[in-house]
C-alpha atoms as a PDB file:
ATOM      1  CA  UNK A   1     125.917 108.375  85.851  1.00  0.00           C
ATOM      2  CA  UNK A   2     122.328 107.123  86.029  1.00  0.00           C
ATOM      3  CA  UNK A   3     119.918 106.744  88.315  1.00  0.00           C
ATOM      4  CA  UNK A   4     121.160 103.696  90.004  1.00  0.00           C
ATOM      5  CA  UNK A   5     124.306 105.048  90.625  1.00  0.00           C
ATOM      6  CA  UNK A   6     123.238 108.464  91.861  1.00  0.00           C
ATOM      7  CA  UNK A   7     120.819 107.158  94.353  1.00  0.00           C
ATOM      8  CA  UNK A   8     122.000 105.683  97.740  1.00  0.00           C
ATOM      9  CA  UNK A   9     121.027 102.389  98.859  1.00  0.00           C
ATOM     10  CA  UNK A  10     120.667 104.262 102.417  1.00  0.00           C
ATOM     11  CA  UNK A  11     122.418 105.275 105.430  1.00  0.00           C
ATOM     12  CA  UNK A  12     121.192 102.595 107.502  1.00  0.00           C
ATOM     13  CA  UNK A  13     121.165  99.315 105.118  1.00  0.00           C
ATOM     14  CA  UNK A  14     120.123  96.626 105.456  1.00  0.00           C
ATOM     15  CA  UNK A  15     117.606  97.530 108.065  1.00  0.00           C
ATOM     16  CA  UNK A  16     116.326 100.485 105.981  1.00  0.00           C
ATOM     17  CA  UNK A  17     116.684 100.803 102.145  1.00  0.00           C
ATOM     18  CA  UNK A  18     115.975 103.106  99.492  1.00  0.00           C
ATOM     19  CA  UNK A  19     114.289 101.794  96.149  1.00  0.00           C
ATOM     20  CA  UNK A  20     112.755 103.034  93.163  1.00  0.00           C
ATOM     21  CA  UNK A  21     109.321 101.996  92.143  1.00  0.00           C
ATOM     22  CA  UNK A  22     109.235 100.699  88.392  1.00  0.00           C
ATOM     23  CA  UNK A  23     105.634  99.252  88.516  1.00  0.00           C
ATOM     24  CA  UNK A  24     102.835 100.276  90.608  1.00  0.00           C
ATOM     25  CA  UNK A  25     100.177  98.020  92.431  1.00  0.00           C
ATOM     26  CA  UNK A  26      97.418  97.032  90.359  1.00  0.00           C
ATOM     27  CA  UNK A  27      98.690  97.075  86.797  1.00  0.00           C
ATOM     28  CA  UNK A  28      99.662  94.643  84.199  1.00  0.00           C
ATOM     29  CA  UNK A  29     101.917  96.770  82.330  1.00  0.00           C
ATOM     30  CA  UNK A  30     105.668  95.837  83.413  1.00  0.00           C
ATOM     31  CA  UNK A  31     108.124  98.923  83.680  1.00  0.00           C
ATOM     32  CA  UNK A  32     111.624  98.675  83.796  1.00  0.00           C
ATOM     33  CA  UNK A  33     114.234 101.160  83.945  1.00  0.00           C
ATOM     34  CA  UNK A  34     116.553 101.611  81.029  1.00  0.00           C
ATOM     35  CA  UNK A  35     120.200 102.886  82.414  1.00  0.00           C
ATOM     36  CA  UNK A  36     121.689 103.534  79.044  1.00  0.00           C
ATOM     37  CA  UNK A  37     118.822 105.821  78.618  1.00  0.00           C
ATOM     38  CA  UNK A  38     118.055 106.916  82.202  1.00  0.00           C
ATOM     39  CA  UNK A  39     114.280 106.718  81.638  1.00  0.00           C
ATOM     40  CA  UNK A  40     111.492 104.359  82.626  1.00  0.00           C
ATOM     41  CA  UNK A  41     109.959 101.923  79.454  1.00  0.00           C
ATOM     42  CA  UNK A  42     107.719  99.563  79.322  1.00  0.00           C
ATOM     43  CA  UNK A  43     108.998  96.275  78.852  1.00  0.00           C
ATOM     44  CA  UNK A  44     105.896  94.460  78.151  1.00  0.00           C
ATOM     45  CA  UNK A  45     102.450  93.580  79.278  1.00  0.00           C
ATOM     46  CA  UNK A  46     101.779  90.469  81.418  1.00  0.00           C
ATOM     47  CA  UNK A  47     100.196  87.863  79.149  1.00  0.00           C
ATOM     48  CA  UNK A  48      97.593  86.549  81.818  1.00  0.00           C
ATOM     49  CA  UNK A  49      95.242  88.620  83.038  1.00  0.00           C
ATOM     50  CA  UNK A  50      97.074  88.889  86.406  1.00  0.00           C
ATOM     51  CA  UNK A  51      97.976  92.233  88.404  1.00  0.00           C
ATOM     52  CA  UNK A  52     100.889  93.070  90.433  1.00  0.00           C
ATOM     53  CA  UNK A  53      99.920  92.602  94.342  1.00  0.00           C
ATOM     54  CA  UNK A  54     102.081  95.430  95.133  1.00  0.00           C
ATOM     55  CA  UNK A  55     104.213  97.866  93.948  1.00  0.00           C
ATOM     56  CA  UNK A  56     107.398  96.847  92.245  1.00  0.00           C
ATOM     57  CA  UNK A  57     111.145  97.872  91.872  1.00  0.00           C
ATOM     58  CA  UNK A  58     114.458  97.940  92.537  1.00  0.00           C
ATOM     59  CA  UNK A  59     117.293  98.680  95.460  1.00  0.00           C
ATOM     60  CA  UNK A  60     120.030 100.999  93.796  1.00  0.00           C
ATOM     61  CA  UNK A  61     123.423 100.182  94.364  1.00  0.00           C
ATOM     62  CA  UNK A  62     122.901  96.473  94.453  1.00  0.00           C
ATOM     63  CA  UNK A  63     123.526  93.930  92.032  1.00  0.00           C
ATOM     64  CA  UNK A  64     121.363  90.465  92.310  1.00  0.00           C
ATOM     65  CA  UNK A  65     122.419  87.246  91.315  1.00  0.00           C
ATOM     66  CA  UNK A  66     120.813  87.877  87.853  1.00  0.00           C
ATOM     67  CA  UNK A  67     122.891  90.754  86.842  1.00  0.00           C
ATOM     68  CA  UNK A  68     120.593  93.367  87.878  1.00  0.00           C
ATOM     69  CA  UNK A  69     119.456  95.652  90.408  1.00  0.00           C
ATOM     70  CA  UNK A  70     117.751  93.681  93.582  1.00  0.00           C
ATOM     71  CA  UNK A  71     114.194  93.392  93.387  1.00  0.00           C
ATOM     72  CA  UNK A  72     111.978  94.861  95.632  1.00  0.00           C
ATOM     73  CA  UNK A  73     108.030  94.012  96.465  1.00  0.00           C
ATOM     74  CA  UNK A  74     107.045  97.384  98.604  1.00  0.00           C
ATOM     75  CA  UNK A  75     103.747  96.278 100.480  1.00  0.00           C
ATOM     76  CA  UNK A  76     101.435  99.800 100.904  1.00  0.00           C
ATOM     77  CA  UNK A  77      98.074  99.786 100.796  1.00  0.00           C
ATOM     78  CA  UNK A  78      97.899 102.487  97.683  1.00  0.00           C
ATOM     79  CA  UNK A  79      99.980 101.983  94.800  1.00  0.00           C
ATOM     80  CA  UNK A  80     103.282 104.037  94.622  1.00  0.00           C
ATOM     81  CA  UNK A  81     103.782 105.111  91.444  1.00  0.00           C
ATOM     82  CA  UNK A  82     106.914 104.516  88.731  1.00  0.00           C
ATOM     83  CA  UNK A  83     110.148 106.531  89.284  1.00  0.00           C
ATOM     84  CA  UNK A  84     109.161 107.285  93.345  1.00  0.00           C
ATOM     85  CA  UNK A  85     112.068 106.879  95.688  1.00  0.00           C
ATOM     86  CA  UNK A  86     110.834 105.254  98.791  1.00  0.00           C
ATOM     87  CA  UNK A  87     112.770 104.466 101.966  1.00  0.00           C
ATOM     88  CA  UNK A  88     111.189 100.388 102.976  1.00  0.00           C
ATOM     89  CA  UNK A  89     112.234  98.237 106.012  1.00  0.00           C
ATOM     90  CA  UNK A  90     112.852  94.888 104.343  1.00  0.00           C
ATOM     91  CA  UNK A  91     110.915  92.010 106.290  1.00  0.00           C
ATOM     92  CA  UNK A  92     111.222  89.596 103.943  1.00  0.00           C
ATOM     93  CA  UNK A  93     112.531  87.344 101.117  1.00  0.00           C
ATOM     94  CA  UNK A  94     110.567  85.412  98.040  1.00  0.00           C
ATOM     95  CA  UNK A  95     113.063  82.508  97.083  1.00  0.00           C
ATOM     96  CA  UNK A  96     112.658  82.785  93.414  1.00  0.00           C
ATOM     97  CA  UNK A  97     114.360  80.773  90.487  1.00  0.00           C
ATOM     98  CA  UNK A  98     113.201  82.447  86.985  1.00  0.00           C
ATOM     99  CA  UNK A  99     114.069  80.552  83.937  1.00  0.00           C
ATOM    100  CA  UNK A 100     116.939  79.063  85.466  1.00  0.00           C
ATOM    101  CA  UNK A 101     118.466  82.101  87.649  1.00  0.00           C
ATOM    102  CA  UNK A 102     118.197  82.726  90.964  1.00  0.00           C
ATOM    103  CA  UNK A 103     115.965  85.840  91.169  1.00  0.00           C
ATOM    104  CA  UNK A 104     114.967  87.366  94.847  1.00  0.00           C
ATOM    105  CA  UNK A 105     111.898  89.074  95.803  1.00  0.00           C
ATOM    106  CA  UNK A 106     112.761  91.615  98.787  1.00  0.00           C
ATOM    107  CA  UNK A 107     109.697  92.607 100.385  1.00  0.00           C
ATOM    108  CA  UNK A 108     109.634  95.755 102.169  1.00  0.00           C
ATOM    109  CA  UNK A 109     107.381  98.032 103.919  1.00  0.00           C
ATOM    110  CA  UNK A 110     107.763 101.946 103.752  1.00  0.00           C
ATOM    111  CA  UNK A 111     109.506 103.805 106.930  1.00  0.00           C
ATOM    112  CA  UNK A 112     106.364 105.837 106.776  1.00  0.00           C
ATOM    113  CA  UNK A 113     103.988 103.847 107.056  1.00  0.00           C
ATOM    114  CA  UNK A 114     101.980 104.396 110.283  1.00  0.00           C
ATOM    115  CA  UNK A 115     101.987 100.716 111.589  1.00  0.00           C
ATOM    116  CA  UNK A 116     105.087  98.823 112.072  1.00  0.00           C
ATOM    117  CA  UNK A 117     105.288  95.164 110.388  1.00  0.00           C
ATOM    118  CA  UNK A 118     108.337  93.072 111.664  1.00  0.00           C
ATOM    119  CA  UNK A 119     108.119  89.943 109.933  1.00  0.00           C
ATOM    120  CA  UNK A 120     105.942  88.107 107.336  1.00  0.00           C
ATOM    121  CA  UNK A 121     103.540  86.910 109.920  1.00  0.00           C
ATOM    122  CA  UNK A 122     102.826  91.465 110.284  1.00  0.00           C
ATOM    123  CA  UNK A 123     101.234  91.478 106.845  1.00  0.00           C
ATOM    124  CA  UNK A 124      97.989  90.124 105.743  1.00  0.00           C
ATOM    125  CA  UNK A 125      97.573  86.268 105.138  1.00  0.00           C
ATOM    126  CA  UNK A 126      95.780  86.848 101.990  1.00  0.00           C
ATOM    127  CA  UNK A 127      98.352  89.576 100.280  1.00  0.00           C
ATOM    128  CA  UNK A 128     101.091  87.059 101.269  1.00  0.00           C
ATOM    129  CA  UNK A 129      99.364  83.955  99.268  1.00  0.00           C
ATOM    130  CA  UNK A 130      98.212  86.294  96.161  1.00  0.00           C
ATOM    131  CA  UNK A 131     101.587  87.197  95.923  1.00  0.00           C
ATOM    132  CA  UNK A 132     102.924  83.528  96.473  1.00  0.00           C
ATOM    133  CA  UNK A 133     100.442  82.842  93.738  1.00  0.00           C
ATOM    134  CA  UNK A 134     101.642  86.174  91.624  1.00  0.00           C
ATOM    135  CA  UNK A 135     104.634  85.308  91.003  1.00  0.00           C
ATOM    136  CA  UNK A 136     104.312  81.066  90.814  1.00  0.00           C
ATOM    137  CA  UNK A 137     102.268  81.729  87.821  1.00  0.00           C
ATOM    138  CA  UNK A 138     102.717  85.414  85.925  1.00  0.00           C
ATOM    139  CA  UNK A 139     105.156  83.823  83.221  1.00  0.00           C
ATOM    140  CA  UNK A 140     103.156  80.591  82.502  1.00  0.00           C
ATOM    141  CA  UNK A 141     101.351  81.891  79.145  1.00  0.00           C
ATOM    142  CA  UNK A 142     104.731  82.882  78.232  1.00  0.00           C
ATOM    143  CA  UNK A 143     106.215  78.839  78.121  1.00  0.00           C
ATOM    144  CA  UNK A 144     108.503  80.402  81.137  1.00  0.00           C
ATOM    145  CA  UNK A 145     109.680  77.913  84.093  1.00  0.00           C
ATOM    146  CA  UNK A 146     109.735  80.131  87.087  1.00  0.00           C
ATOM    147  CA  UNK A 147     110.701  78.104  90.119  1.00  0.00           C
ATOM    148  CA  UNK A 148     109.410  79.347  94.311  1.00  0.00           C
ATOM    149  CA  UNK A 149     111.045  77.804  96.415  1.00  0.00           C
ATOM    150  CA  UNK A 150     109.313  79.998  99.492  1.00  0.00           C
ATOM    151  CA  UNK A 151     110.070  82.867 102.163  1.00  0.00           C
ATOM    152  CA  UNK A 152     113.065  83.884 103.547  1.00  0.00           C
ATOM    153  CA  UNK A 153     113.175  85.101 106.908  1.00  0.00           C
ATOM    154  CA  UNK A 154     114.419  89.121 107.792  1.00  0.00           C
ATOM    155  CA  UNK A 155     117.968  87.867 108.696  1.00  0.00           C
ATOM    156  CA  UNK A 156     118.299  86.108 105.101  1.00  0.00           C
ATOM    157  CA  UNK A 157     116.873  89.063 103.537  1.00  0.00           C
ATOM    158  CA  UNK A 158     119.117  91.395 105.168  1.00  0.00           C
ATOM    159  CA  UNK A 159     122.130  89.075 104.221  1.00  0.00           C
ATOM    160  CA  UNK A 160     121.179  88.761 100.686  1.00  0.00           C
ATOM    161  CA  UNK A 161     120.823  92.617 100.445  1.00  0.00           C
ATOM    162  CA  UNK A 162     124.185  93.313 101.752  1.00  0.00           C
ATOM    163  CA  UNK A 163     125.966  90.817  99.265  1.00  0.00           C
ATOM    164  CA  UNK A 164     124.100  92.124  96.927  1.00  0.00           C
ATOM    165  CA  UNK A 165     125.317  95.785  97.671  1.00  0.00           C
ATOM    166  CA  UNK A 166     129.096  93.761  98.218  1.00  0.00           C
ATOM    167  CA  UNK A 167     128.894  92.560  94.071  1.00  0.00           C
ATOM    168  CA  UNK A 168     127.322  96.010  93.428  1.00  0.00           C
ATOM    169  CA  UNK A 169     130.537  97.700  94.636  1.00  0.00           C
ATOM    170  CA  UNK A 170     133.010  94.843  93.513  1.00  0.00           C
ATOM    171  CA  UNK A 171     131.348  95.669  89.856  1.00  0.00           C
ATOM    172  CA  UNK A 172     132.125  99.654  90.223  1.00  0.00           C
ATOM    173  CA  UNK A 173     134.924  99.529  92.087  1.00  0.00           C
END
């Protein structure tokens, strides 16, 4: 058992979720977690001289469209460092393809955080186009094709989070 099996995707999914942070905001390095050795590694470090927007990870107990945990952008103000277990509201979807997969960006917001964001429209105009921006263009001095193909609205996000939780438990089941 690992990490992503041990750790609940939440009592109250898809309106709450847990995730794990593998990258925090502000860095360049890109951590992922390694299940066959239960430890964070760094996978690489972003070729352009961009920064994640926000801090970065995964919801256990799912499995995405491109055969890994869900992805997960957590919006906070501070960055949240790498192996944290944070309980998010999910508000939103980034409709990613990456080099020809289909590869979601859940955003979420942590349950603690003192204001309450709803929606997209909550969060700050220029966090949501730097991100937008982020990920349109982090893989291009790597000759990557990463496709956006824009938001997704809660209700999407919460359906995509419970199929992904649906293949998670076909695949361990």
């Amino acid at each position: 058992m690992n990490l992503v099996d041990n750790i609940p995707i939440g009592n109250q999914f898809p309106e709450k979720v847990n995730c794990i942070i593998e990258i925090p905001k502000g860095t360049s390095a890109k951590y992922e977690y390694n299940e066959q050795l239960d430890v964070f590694q760094l996978a690489r470090c972003l070729y352009s001289s961009m920064i994640y927007t926000a801090s970065y990870g995964f919801i256990p107990q799912t499995h995405a469209l491109d055969n890994d945990p869900l992805d997960i952008i957590v919006y906070n103000n501070i960055p949240i460092q790498t192996g944290a277990l944070v309980e998010v509201r999910p508000i939103a979807t980034l409709d990613m393809t990456d080099t020809g997969s289909k590869d979601y960006k859940v955003v979420g917001v942590p349950t603690s955080h003192v204001r309450e964001y709803r929606s997209l429209k909550d969060l700050e105009a220029h966090w949501v186009s730097t991100t937008y921006n982020f990920f349109s263009h982090y893989k291009d001095l790597e000759d990557k094709v990463v496709e956006i193909d824009g938001w997704l609205s809660k209700a999407q996000t919460k359906k995509i989070i419970t199929e992904a939780h649906d293949r998670y438990n076909d695949k361990t089941n």
